[in-house]
C-alpha atoms as a PDB file:
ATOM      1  CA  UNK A   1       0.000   0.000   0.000  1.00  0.00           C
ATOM      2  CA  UNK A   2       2.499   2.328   0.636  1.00  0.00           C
ATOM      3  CA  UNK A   3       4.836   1.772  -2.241  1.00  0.00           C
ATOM      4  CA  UNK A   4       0.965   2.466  -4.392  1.00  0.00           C
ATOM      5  CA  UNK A   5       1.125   5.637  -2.486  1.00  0.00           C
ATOM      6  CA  UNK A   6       4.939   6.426  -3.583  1.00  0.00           C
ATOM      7  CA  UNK A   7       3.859   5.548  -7.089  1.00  0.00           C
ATOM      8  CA  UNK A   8       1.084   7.998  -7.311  1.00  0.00           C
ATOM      9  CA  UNK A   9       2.672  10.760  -5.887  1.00  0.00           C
ATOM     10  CA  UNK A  10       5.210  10.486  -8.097  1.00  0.00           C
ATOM     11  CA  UNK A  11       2.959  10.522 -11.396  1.00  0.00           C
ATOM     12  CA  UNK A  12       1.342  13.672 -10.004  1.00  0.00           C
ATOM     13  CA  UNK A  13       4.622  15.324 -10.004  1.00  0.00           C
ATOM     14  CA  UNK A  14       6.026  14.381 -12.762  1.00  0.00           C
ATOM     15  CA  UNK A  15       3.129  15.358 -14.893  1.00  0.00           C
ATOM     16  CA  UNK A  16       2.729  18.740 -13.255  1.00  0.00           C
ATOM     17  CA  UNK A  17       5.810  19.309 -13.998  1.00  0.00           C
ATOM     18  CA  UNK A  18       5.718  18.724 -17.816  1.00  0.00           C
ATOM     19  CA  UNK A  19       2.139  20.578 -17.995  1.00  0.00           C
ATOM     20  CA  UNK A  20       4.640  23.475 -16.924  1.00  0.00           C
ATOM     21  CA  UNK A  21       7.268  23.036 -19.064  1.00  0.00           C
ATOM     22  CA  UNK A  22       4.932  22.511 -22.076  1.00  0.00           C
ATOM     23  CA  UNK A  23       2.875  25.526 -20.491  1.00  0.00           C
ATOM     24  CA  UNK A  24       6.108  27.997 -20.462  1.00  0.00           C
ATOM     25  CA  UNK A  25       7.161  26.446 -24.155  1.00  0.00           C
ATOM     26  CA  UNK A  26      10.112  25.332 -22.471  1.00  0.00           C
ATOM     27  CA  UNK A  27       9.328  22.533 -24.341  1.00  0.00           C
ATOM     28  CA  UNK A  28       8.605  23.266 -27.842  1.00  0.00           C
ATOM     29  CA  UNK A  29       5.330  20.651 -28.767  1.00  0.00           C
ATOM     30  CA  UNK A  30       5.685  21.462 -32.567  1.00  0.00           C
ATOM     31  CA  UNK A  31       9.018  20.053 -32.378  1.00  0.00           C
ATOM     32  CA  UNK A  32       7.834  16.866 -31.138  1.00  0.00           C
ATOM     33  CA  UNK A  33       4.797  16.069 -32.987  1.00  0.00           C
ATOM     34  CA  UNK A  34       4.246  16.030 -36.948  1.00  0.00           C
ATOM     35  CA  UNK A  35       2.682  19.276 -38.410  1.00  0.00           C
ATOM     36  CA  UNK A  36      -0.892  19.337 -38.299  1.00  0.00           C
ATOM     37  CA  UNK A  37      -1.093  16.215 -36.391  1.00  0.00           C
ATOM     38  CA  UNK A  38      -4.023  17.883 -34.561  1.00  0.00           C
ATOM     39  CA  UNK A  39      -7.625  18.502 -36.578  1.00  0.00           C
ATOM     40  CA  UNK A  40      -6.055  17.542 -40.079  1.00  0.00           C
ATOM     41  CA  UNK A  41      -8.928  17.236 -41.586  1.00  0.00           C
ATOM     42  CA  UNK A  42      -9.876  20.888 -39.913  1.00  0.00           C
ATOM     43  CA  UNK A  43      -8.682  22.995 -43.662  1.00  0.00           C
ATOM     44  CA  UNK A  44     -10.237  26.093 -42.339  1.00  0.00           C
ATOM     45  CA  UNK A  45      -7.879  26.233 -38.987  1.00  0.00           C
ATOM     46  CA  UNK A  46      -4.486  25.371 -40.988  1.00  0.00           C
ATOM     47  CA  UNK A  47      -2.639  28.546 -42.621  1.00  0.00           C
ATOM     48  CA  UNK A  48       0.224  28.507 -44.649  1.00  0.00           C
ATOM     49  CA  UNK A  49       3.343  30.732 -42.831  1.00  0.00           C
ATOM     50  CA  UNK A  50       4.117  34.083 -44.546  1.00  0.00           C
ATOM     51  CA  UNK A  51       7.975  35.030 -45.055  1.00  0.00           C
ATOM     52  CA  UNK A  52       8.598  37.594 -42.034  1.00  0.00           C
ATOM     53  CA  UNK A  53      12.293  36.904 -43.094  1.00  0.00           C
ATOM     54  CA  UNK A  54      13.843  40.742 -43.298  1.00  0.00           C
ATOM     55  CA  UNK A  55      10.646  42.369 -41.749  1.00  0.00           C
ATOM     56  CA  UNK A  56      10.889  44.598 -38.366  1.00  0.00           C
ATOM     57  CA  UNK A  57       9.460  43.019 -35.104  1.00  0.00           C
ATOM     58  CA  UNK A  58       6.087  45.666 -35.791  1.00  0.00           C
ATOM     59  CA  UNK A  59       5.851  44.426 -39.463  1.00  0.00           C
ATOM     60  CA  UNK A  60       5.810  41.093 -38.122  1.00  0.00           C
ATOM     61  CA  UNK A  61       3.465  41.181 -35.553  1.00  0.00           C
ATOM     62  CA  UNK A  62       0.780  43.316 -38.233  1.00  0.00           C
ATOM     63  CA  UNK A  63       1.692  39.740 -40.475  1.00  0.00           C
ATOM     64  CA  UNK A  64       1.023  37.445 -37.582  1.00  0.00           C
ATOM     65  CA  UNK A  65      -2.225  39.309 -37.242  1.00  0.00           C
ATOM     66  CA  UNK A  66      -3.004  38.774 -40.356  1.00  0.00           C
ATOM     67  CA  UNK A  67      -2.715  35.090 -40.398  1.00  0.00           C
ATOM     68  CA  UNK A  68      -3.494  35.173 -37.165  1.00  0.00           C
ATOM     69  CA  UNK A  69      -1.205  32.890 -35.204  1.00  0.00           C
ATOM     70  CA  UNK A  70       0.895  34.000 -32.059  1.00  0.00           C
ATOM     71  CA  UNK A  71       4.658  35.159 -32.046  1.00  0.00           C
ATOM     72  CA  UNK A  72       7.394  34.478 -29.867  1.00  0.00           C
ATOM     73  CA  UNK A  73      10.025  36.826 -30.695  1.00  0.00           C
ATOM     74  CA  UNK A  74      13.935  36.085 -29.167  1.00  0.00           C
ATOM     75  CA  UNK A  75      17.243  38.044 -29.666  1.00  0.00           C
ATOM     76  CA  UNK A  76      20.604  37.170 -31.255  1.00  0.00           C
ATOM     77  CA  UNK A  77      23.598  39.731 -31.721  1.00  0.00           C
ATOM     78  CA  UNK A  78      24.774  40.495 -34.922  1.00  0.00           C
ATOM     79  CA  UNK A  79      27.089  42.828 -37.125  1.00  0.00           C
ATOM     80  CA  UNK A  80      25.977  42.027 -40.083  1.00  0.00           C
ATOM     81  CA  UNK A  81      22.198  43.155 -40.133  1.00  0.00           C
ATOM     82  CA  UNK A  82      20.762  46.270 -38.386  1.00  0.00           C
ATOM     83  CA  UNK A  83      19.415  45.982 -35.308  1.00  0.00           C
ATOM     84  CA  UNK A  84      15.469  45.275 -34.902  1.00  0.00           C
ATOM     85  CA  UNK A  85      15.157  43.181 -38.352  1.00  0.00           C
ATOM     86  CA  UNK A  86      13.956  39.339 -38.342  1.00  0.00           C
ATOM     87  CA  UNK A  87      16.637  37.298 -39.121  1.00  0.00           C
ATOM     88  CA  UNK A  88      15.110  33.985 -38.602  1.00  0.00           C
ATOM     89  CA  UNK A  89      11.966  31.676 -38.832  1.00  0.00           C
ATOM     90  CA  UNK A  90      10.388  28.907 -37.532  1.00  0.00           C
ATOM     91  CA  UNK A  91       8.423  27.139 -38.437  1.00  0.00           C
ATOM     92  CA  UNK A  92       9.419  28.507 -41.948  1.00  0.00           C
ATOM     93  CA  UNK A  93       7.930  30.225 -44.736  1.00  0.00           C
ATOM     94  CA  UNK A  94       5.460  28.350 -46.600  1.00  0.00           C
ATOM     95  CA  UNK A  95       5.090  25.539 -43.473  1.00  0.00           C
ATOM     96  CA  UNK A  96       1.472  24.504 -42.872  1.00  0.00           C
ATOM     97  CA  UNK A  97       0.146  25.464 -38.920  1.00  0.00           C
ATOM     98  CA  UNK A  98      -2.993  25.918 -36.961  1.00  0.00           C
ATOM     99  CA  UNK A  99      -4.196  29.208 -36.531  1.00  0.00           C
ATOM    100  CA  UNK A 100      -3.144  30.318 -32.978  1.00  0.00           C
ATOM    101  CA  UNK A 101       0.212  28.045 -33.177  1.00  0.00           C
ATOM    102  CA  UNK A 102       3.178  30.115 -32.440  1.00  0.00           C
ATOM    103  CA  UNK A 103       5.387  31.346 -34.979  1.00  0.00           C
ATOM    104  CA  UNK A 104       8.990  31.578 -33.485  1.00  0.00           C
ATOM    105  CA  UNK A 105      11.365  34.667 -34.976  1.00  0.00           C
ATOM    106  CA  UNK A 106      14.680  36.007 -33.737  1.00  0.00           C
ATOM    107  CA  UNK A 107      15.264  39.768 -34.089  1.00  0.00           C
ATOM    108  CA  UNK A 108      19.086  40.916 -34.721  1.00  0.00           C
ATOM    109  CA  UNK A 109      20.771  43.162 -31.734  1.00  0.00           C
ATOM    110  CA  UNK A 110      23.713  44.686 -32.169  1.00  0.00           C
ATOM    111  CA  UNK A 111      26.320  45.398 -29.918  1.00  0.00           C
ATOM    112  CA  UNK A 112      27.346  48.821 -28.880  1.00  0.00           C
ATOM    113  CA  UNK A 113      30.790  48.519 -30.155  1.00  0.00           C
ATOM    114  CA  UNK A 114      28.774  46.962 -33.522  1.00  0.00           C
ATOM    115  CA  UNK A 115      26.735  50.406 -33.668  1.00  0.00           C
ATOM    116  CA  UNK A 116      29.550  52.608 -32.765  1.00  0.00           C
ATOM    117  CA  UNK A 117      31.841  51.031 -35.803  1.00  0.00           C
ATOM    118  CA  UNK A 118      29.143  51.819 -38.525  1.00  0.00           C
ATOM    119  CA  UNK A 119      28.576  55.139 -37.113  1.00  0.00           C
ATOM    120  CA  UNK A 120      31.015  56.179 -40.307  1.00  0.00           C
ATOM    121  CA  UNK A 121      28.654  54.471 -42.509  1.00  0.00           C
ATOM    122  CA  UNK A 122      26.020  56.193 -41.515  1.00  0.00           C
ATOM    123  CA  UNK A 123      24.575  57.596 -44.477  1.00  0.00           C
ATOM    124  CA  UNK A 124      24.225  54.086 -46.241  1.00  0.00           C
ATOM    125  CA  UNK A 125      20.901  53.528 -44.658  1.00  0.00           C
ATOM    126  CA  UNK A 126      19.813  57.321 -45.983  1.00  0.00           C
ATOM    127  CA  UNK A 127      17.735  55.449 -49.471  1.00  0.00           C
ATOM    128  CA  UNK A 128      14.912  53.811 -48.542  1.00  0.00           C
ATOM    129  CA  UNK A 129      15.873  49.892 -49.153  1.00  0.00           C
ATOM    130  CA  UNK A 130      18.942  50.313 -47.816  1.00  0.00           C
ATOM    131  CA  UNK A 131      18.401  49.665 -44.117  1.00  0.00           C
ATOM    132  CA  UNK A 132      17.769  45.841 -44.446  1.00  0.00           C
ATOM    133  CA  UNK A 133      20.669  43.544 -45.862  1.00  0.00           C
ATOM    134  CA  UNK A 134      18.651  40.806 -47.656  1.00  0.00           C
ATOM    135  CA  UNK A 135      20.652  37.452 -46.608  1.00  0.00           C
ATOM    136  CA  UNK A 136      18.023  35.261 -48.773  1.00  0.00           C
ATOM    137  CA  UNK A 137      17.788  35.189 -52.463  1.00  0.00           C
ATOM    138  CA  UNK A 138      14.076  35.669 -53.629  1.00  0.00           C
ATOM    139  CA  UNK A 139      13.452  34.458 -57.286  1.00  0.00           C
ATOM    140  CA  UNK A 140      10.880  35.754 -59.458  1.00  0.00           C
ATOM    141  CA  UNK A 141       7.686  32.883 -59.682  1.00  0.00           C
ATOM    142  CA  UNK A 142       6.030  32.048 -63.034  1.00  0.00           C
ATOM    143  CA  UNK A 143       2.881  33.895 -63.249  1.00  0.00           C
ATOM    144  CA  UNK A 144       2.140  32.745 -66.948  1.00  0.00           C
ATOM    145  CA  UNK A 145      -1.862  32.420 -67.357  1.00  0.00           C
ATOM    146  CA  UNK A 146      -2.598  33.537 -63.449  1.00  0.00           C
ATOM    147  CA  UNK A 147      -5.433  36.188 -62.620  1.00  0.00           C
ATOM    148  CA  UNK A 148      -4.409  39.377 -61.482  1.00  0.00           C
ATOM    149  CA  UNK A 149      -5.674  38.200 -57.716  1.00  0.00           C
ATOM    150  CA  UNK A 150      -3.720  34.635 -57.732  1.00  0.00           C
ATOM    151  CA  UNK A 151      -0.486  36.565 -58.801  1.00  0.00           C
ATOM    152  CA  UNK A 152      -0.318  39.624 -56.245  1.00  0.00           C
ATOM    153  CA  UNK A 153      -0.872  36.352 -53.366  1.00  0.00           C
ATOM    154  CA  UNK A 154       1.862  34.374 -55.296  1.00  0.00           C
ATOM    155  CA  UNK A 155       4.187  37.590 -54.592  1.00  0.00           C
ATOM    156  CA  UNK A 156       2.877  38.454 -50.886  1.00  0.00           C
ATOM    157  CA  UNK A 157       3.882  34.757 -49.973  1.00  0.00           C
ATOM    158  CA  UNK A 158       7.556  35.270 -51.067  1.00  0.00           C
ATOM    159  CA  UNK A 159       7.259  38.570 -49.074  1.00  0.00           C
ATOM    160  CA  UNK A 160       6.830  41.001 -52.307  1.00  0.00           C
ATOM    161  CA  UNK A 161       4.035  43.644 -51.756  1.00  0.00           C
ATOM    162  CA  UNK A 162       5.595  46.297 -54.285  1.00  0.00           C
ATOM    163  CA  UNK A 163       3.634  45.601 -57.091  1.00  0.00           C
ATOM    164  CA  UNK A 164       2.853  47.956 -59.991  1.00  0.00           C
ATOM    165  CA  UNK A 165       0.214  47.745 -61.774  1.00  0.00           C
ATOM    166  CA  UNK A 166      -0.592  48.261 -65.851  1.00  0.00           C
ATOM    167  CA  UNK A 167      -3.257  47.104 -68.688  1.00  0.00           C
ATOM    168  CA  UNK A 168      -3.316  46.754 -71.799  1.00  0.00           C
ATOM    169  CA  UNK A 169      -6.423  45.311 -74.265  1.00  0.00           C
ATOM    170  CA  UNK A 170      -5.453  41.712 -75.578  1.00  0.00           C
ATOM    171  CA  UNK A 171      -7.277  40.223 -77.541  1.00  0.00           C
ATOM    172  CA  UNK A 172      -5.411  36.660 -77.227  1.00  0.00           C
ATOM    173  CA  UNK A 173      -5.316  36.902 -72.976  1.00  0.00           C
ATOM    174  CA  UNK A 174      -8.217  36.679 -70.997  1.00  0.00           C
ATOM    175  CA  UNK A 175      -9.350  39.905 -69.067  1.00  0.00           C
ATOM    176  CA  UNK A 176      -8.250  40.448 -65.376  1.00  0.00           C
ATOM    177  CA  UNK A 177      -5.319  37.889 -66.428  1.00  0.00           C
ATOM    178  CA  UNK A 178      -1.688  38.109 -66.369  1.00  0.00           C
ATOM    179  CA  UNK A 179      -0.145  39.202 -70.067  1.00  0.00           C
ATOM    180  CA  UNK A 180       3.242  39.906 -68.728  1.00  0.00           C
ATOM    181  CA  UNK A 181       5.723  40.754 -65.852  1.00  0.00           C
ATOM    182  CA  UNK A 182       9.015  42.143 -64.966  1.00  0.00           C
ATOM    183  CA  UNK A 183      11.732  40.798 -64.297  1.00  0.00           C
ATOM    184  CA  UNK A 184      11.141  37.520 -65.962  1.00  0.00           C
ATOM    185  CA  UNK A 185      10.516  33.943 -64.330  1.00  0.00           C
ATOM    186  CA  UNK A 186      13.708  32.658 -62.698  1.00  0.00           C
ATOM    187  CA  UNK A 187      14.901  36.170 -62.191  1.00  0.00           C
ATOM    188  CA  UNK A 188      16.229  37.298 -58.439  1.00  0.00           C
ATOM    189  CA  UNK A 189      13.648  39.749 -56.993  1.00  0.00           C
ATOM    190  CA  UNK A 190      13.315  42.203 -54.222  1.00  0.00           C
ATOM    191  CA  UNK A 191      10.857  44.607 -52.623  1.00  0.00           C
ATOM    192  CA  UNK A 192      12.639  47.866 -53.300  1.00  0.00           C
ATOM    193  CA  UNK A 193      12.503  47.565 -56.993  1.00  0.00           C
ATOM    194  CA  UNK A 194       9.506  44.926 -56.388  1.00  0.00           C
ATOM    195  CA  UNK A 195       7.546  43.597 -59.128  1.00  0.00           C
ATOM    196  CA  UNK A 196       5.397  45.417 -62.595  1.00  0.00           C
ATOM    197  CA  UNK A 197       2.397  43.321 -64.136  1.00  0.00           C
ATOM    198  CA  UNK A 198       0.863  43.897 -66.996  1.00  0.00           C
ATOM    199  CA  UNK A 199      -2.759  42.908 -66.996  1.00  0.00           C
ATOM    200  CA  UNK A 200      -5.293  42.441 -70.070  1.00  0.00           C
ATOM    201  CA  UNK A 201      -8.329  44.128 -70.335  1.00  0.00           C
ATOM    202  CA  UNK A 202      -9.562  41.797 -72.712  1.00  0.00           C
ATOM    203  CA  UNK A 203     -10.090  42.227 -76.885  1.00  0.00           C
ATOM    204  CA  UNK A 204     -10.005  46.214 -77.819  1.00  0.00           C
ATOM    205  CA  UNK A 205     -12.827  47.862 -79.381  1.00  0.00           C
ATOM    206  CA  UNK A 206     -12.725  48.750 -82.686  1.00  0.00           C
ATOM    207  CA  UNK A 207     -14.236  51.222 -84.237  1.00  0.00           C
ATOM    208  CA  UNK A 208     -15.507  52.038 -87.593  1.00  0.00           C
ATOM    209  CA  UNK A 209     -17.108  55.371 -89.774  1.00  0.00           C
ATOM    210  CA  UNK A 210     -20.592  55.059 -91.009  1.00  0.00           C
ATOM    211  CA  UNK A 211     -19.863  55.498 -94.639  1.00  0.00           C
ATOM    212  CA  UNK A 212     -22.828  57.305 -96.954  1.00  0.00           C
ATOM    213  CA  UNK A 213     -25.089  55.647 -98.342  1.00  0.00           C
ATOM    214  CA  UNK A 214     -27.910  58.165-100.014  1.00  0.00           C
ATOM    215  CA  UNK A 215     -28.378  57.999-103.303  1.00  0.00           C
ATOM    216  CA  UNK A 216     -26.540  54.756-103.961  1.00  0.00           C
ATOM    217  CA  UNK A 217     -27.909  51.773-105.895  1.00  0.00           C
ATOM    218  CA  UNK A 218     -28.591  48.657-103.089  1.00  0.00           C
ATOM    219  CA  UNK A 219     -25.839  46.671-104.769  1.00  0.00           C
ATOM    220  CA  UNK A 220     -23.545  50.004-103.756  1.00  0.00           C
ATOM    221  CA  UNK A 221     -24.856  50.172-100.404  1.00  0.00           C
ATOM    222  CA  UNK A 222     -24.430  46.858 -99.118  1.00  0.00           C
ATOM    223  CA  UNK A 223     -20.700  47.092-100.518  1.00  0.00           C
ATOM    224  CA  UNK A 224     -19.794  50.204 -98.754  1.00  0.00           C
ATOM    225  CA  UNK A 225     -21.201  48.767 -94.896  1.00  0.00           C
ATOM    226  CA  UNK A 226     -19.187  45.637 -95.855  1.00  0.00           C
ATOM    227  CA  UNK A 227     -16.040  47.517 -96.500  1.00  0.00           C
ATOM    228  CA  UNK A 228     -16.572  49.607 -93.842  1.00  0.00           C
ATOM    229  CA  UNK A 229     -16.492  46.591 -91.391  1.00  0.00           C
ATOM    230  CA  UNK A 230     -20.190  47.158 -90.742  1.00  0.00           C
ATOM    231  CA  UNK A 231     -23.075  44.676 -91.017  1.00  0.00           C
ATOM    232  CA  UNK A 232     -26.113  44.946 -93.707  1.00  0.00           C
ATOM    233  CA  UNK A 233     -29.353  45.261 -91.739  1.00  0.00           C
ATOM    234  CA  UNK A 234     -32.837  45.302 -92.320  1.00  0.00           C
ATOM    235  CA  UNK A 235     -33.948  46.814 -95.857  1.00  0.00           C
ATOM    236  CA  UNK A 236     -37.288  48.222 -96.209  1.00  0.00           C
ATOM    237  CA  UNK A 237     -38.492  49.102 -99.956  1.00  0.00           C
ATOM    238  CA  UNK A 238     -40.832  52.248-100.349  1.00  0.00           C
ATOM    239  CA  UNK A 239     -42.045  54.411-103.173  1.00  0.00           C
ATOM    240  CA  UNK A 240     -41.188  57.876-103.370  1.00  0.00           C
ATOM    241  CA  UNK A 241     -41.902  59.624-106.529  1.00  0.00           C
ATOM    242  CA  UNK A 242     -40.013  62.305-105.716  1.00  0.00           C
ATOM    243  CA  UNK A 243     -36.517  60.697-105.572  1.00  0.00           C
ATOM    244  CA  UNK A 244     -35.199  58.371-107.723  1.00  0.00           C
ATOM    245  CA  UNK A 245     -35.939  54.919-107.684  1.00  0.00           C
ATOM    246  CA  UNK A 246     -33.552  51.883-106.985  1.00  0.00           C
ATOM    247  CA  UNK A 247     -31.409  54.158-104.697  1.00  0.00           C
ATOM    248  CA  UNK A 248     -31.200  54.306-101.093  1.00  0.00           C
ATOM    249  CA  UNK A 249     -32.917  57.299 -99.688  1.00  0.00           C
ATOM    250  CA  UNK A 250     -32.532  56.670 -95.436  1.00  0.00           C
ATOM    251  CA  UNK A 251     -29.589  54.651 -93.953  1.00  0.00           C
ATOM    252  CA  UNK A 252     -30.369  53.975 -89.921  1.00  0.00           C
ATOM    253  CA  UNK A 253     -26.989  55.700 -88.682  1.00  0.00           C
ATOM    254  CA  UNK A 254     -25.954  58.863 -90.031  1.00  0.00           C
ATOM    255  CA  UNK A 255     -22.999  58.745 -92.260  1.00  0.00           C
ATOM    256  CA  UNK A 256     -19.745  59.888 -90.489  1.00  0.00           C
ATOM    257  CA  UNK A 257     -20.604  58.629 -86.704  1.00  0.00           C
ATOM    258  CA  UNK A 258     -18.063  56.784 -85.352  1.00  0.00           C
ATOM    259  CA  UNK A 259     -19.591  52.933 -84.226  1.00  0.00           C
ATOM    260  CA  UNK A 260     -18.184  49.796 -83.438  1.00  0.00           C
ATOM    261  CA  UNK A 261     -16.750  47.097 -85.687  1.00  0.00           C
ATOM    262  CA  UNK A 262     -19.936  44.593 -86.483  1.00  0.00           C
ATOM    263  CA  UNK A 263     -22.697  46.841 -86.111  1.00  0.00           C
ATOM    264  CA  UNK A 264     -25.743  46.923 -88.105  1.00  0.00           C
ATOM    265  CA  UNK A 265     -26.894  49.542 -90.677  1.00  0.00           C
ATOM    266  CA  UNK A 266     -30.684  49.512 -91.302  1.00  0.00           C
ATOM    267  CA  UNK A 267     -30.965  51.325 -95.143  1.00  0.00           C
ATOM    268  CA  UNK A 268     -34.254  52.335 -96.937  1.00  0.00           C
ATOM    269  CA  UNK A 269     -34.306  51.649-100.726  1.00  0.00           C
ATOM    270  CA  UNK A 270     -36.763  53.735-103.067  1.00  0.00           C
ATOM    271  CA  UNK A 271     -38.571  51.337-105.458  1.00  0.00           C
ATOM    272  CA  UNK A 272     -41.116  51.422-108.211  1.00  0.00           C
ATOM    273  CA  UNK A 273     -43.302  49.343-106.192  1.00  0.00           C
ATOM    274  CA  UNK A 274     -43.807  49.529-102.229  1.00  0.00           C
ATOM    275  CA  UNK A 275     -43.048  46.189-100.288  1.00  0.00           C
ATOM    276  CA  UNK A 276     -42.334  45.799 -96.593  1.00  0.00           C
ATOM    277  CA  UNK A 277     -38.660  44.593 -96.470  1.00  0.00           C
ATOM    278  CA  UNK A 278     -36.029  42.822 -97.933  1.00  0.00           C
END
């Protein structure tokens, strides 16, 4: 009986004690276990990590908002990035967690004798860019046949938000799709220059002149809408006496007006005899 009691008390201990050290993240759980080992089947509670890689500690946080899972930030000295910049990630960009996991990221400190040496270079961290040394190559993703939407998301996941913007009518590219971008696929990338895409707006309207068609035999007429890229409409026959007959004497759309490619001309044609249409 007593060695039961021995036994029990000890189990009580020893899992209080690793409730605490799981608790404080003294022991890190993610390391143990296989991502997403917990509600797999759960897509909406599962987020893909964002690249905080080169961000400041604020930027990060606004980013873990976003995605809305916890961060754990730690220190490590450094002379070869500026002070305040994430320098590290994990789990890392592009790993699958559950919203609310922690994201851990260590922030670069410098020493004083670090930030007393560059005190002479001073003035490279004047242009805007030039206060974060990018230790990761990014390379340009193929964005060949995305939509506009799917290709800004592609960038924002490789940690590229400056993204300009331009269209142009296509008449071979779907509208609101990619047509193309700069620098080309494969290329290394970063977000001071960032990123331009060129989007289509889909085919381009054409436009054509009414050409005139009073006074011009039916044969004429139809000729002239046809070579004007125009389509022959309705043709009503009437009898005027007082023009002459077999000539067109009303066209639908004054001559001159500028119309699209396709669209129909109604004409009148003056006969001998009245009829309805032809």
């Amino acid at each position: 009986m007593k060695s039961f009691a021995i036994s029990f008390l000890t189990s009580i201990v020893i899992t209080a004690v690793m409730f605490v050290l799981f608790a404080t993240n003294v022991i890190d759980i993610s390391k143990i276990f296989p991502d997403n080992i917990f509600n797999q089947d759960n897509n909406e509670n599962i987020v893909e990590l964002p690249n905080m890689l080169n961000l400041t500690a604020d930027e990060a946080q606004q980013m873990a908002a976003e995605f809305d899972v916890k961060m754990m930030l730690e220190e490590e000295m450094t002379d070869k990035v500026q002070a305040g910049v994430i320098i590290k990630q994990f789990p890392l960009p592009g790993f699958k967690v559950l919203k609310g996991d922690a994201v851990k990221l260590t922030v670069s400190k410098r020493d004083e004798e670090f930030e007393e040496d560059d005190m002479e270079d001073e003035d490279m961290f004047d242009e805007p860019g030039m206060d974060i040394v990018i230790e990761t190559s990014i390379t340009m993703p193929d964005l060949e046949e995305l939509e506009l939407n799917e290709a800004v998301i592609k960038l924002n996941d490789i940690g590229i938000d400056n993204i300009t913007k331009d269209f142009e009518p296509s008449d071979n590219v779907k509208k609101g799709f990619i047509t193309k971008y700069s620098p080309d696929f494969g290329e290394e990338i970063d977000n001071v220059d960032g990123v331009r895409l060129l989007i289509s707006e889909g085919p381009s309207i054409k436009y054509a002149t009414v050409p005139n068609l009073y006074n011009k035999s039916l044969a004429k007429a139809k000729q002239a809408i046809v070579n004007a890229k125009l389509k022959v409409g309705k043709i009503t026959k009437v009898t005027d006496i007082d023009k002459g007959f077999d000539r067109i004497i009303s066209q639908s759309i004054a001559k001159g007006k500028k119309v699209k490619q396709g669209t129909v001309i109604n004409i009148t044609l003056n006969g001998e005899s009245e009829g309805d249409e032809w």
